[in-house]
N, C-alpha and C. Protein backbone atom coordinates (compact mmCIF):
# COMPACT_ATOMS: atom_id res chain seq x y z
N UNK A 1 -3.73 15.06 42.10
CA UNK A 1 -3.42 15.43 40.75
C UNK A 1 -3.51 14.19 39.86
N UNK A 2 -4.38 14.39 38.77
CA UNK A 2 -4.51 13.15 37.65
C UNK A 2 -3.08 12.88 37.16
N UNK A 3 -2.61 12.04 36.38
CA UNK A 3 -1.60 11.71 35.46
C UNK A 3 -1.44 12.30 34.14
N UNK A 4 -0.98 13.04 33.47
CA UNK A 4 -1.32 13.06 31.89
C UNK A 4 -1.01 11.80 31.20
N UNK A 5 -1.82 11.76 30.57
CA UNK A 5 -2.23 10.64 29.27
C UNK A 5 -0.98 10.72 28.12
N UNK A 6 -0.31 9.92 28.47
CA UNK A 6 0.38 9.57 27.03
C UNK A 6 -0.51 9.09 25.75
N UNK A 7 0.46 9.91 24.65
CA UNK A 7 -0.29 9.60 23.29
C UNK A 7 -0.64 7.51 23.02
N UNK A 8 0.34 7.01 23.66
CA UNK A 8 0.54 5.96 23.39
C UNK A 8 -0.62 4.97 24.06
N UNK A 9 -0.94 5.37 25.62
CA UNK A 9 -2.27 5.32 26.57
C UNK A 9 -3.43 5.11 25.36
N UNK A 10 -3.56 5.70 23.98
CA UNK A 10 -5.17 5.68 23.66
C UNK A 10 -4.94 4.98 22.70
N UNK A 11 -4.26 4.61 22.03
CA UNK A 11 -3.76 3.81 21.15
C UNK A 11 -4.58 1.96 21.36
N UNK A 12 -5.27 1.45 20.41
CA UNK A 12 -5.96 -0.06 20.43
C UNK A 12 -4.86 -0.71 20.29
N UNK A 13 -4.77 -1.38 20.98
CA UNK A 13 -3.47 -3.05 20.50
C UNK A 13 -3.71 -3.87 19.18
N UNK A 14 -2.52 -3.78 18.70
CA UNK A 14 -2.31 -4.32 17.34
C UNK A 14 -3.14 -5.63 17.13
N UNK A 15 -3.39 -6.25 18.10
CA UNK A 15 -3.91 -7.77 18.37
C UNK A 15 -5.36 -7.45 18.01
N UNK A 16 -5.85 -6.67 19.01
CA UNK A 16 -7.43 -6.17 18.88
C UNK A 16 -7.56 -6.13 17.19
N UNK A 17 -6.98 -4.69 16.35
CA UNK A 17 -6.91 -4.31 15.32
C UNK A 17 -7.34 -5.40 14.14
N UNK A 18 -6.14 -6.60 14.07
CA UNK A 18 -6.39 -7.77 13.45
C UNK A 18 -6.93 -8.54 13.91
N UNK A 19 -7.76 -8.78 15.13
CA UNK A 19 -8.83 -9.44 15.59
C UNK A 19 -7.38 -10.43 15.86
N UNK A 20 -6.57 -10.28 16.55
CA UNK A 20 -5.77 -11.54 17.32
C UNK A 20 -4.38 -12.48 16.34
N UNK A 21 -4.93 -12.01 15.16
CA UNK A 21 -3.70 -12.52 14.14
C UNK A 21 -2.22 -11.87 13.59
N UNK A 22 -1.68 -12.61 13.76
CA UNK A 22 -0.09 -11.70 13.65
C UNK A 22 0.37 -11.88 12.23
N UNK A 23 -0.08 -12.97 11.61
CA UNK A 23 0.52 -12.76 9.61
C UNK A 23 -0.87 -12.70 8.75
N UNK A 24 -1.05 -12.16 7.92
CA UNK A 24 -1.84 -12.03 6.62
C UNK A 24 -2.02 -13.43 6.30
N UNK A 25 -3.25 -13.22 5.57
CA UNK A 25 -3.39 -14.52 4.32
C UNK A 25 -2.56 -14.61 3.41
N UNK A 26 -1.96 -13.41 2.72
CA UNK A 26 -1.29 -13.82 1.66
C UNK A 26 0.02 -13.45 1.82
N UNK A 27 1.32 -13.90 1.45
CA UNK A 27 2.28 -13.14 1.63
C UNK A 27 3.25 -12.61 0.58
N UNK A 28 2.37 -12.27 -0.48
CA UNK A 28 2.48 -11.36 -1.51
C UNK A 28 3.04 -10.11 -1.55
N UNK A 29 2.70 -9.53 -0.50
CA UNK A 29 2.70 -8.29 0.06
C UNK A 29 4.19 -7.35 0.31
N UNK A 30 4.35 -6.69 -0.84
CA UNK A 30 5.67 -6.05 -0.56
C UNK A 30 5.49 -4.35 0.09
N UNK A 31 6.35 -3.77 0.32
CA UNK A 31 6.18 -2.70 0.97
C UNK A 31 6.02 -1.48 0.15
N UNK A 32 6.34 -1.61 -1.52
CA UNK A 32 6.46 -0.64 -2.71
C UNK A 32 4.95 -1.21 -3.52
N UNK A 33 4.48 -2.57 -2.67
CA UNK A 33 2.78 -2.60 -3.68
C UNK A 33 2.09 -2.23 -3.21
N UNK A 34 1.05 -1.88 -4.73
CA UNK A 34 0.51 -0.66 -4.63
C UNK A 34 -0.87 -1.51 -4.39
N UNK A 35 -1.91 -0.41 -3.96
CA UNK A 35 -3.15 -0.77 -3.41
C UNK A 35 -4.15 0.15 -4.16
N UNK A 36 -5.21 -0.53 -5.22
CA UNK A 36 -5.96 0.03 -5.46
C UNK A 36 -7.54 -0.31 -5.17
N UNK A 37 -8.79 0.54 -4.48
CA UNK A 37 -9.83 0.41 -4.04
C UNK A 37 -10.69 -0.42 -5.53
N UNK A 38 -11.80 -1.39 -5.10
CA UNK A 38 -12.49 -2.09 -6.32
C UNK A 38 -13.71 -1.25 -5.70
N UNK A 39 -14.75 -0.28 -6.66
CA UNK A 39 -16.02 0.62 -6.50
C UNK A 39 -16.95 -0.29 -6.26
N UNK A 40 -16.79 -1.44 -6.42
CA UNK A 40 -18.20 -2.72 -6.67
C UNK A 40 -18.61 -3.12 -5.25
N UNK A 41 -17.81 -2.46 -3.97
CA UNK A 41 -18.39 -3.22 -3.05
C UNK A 41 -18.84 -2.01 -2.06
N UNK A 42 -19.56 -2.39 -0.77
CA UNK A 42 -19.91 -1.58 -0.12
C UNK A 42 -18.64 -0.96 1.11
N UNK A 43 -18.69 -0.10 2.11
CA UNK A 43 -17.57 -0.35 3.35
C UNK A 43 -18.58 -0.37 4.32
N UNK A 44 -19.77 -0.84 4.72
CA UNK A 44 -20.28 -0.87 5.27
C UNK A 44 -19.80 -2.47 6.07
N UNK A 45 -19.72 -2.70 7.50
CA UNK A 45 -19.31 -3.77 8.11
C UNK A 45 -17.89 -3.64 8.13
N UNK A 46 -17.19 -2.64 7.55
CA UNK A 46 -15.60 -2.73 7.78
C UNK A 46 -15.67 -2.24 9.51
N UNK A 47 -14.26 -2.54 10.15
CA UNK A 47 -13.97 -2.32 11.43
C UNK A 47 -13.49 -0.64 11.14
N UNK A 48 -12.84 0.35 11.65
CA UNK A 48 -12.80 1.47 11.47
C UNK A 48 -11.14 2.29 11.06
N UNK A 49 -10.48 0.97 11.21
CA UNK A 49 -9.40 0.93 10.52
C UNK A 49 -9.06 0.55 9.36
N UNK A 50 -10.19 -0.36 8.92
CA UNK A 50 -9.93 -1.14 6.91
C UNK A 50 -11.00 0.33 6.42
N UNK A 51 -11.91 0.64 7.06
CA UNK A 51 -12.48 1.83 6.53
C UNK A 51 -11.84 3.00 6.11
N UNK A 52 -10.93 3.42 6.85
CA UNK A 52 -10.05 4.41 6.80
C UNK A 52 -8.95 4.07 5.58
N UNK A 53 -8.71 2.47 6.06
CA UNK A 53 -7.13 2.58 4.64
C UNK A 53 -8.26 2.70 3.21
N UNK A 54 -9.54 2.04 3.49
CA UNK A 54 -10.14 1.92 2.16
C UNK A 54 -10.28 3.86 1.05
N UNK A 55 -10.77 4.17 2.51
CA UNK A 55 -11.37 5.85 2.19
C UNK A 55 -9.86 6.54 2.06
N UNK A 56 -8.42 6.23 2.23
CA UNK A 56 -7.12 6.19 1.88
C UNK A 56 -6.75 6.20 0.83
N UNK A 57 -6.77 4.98 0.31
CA UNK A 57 -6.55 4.58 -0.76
C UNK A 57 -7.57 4.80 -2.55
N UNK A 58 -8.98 5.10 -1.89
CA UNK A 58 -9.76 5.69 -3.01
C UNK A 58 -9.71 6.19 -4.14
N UNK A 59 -8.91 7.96 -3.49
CA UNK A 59 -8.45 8.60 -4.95
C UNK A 59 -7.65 8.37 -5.81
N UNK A 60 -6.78 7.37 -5.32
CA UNK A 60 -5.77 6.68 -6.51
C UNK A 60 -5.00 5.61 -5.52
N UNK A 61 -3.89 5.06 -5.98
CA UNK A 61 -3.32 3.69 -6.10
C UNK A 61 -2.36 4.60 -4.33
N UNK A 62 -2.08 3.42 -3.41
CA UNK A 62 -1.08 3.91 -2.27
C UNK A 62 -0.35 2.85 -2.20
N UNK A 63 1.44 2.90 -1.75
CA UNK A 63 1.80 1.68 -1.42
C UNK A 63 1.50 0.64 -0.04
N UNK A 64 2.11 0.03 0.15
CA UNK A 64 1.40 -0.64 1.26
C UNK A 64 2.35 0.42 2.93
N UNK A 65 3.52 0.52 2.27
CA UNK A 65 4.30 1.52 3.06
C UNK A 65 3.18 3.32 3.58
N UNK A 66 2.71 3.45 2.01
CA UNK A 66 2.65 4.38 2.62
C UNK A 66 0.82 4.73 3.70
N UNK A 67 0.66 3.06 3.05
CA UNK A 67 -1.07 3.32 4.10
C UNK A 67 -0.88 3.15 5.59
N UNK A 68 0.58 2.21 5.76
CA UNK A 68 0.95 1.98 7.49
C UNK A 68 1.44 3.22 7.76
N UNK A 69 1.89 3.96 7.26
CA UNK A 69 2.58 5.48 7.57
C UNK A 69 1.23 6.20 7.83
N UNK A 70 0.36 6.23 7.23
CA UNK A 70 -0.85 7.05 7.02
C UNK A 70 -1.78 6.64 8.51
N UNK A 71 -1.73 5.64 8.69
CA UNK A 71 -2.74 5.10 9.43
C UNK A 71 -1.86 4.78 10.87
N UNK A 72 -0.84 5.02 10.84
CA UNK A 72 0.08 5.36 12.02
C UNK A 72 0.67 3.44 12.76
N UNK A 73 0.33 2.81 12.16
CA UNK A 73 0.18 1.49 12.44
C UNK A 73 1.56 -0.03 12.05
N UNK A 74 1.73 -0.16 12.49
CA UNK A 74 3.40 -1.18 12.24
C UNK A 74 2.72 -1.74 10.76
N UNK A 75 3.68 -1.97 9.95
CA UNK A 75 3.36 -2.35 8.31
C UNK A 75 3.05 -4.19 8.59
N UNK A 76 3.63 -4.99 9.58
CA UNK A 76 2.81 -6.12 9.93
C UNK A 76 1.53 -6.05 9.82
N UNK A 77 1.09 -5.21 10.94
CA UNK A 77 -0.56 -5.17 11.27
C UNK A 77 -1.57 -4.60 9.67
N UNK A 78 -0.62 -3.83 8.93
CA UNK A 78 -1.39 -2.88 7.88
C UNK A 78 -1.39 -3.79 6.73
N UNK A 79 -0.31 -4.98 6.86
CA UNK A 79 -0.45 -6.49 5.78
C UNK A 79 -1.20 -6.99 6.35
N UNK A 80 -2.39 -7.41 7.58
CA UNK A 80 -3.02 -8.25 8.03
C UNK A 80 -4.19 -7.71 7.38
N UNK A 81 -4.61 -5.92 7.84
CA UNK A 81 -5.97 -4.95 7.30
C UNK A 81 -5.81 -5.58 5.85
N UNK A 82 -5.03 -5.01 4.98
CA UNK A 82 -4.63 -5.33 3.41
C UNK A 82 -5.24 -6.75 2.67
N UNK A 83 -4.74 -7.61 3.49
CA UNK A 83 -4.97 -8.67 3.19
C UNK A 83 -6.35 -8.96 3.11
N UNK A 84 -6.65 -8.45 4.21
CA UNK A 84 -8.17 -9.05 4.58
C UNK A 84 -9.57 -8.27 3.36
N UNK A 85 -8.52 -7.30 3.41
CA UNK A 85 -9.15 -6.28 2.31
C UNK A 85 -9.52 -7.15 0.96
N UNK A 86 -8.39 -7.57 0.81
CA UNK A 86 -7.63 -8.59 -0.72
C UNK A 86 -8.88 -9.53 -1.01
N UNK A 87 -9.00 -10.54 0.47
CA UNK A 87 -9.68 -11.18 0.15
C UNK A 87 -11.54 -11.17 0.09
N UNK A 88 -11.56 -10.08 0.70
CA UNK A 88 -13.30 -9.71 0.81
C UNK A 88 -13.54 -9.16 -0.54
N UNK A 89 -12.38 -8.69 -1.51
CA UNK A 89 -12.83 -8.36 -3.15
C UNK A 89 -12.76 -6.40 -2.81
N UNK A 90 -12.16 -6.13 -1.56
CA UNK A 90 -12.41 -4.41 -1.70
C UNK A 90 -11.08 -3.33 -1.94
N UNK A 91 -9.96 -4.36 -1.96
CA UNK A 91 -8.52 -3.56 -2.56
C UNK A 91 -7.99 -5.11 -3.65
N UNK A 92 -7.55 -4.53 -4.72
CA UNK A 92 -6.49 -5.02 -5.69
C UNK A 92 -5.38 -4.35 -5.35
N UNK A 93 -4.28 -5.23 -6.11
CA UNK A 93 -2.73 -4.72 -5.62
C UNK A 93 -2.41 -4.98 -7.58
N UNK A 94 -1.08 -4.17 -7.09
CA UNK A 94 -0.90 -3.80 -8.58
C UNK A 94 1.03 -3.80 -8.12
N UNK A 95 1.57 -4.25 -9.14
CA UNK A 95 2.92 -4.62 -9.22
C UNK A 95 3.42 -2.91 -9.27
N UNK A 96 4.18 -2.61 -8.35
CA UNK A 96 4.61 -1.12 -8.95
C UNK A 96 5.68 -1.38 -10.12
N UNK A 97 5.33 0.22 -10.74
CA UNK A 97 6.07 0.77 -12.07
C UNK A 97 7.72 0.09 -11.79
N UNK A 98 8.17 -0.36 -12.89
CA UNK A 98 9.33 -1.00 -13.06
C UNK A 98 10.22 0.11 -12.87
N UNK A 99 11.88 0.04 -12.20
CA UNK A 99 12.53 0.94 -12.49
C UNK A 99 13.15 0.61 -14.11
N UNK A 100 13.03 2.02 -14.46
CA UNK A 100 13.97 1.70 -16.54
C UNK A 100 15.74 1.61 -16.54
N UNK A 101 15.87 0.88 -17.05
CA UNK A 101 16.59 -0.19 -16.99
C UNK A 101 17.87 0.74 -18.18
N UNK A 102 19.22 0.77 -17.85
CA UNK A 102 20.01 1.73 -18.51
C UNK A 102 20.22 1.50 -20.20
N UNK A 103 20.68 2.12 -20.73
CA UNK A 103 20.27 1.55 -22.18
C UNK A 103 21.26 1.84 -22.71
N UNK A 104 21.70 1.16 -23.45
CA UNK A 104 23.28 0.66 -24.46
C UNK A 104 23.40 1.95 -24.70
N UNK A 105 24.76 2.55 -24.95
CA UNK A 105 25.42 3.66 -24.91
C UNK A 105 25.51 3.41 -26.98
N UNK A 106 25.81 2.19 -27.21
CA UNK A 106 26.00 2.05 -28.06
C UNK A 106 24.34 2.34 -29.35
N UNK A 107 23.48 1.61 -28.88
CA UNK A 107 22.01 1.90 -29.61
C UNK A 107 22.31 3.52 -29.45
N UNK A 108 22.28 4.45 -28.58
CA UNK A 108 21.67 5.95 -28.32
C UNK A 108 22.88 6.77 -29.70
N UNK A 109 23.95 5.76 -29.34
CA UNK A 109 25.31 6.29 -30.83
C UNK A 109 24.55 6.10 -31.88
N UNK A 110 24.17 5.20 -32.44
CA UNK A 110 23.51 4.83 -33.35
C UNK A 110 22.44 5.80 -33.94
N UNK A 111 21.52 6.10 -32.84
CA UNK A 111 20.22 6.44 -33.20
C UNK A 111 20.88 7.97 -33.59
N UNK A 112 21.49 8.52 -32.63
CA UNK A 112 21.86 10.15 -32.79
C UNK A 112 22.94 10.32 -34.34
N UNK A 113 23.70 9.02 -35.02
CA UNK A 113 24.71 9.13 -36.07
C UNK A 113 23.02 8.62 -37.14
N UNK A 114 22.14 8.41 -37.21
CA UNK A 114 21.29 8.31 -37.88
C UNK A 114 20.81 9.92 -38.32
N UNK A 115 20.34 10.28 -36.64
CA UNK A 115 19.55 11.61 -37.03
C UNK A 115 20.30 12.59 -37.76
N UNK A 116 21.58 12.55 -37.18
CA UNK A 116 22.82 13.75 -37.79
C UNK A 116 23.20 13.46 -39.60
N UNK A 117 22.68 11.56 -40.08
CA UNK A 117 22.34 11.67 -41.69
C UNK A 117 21.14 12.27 -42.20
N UNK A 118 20.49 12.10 -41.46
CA UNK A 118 19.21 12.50 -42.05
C UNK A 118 19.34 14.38 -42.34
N UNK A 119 19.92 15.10 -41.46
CA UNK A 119 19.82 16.12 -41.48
C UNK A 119 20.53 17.07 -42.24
């Protein structure tokens, strides 16, 4: 009788993946930045994992969280793809949307004892 194959059995080693490197070039890299594809280059010569986050990330902006989620891969290894991305010119990163920031109780008095003269 054969063995069954664990899911984990077909799985490439993280090492392979990044060709042997364990940190990124840059360490910029937060887990809420966002990743957007640049149209100017080809994916031809990508390995089959920067292909995938690239063809990922395409239709609009992903965080870096959510391309290691996507691509099933530890968010280390998915800052090494990223990076490498960064620097060949085929993903930009983009600061995510600020959270808004609470606003004087006192200005919103103001503005609403304005509208209630006007009216």
């Amino acid at each position: 009788m054969t063995p069954r194959r664990r899911p984990a059995d077909r799985l490439v080693r993280s090492y392979v993946v990044t060709d042997g490197r364990a940190h990124p070039t840059r360490n910029t890299l937060d887990l809420v930045t966002l990743l957007v594809v640049t149209d100017d280059l080809p994916l031809s010569g990508l390995n089959p994992e920067k292909h995938r986050l690239m063809e990922l990330c395409r239709p609009g902006a992903l965080s870096v969280a959510e391309v290691a989620g996507h691509l099933s891969l530890p968010v280390s290894v998915a800052k090494v793809l990223i990076a490498d991305l960064m620097d060949s010119g085929h993903l930009v990163t983009r600061a995510p949307i600020p959270a808004a920031r609470p606003t004087d109780a006192r200005i919103l008095q103001e503005v609403l004892d304005g509208l209630r003269a006007r009216l």
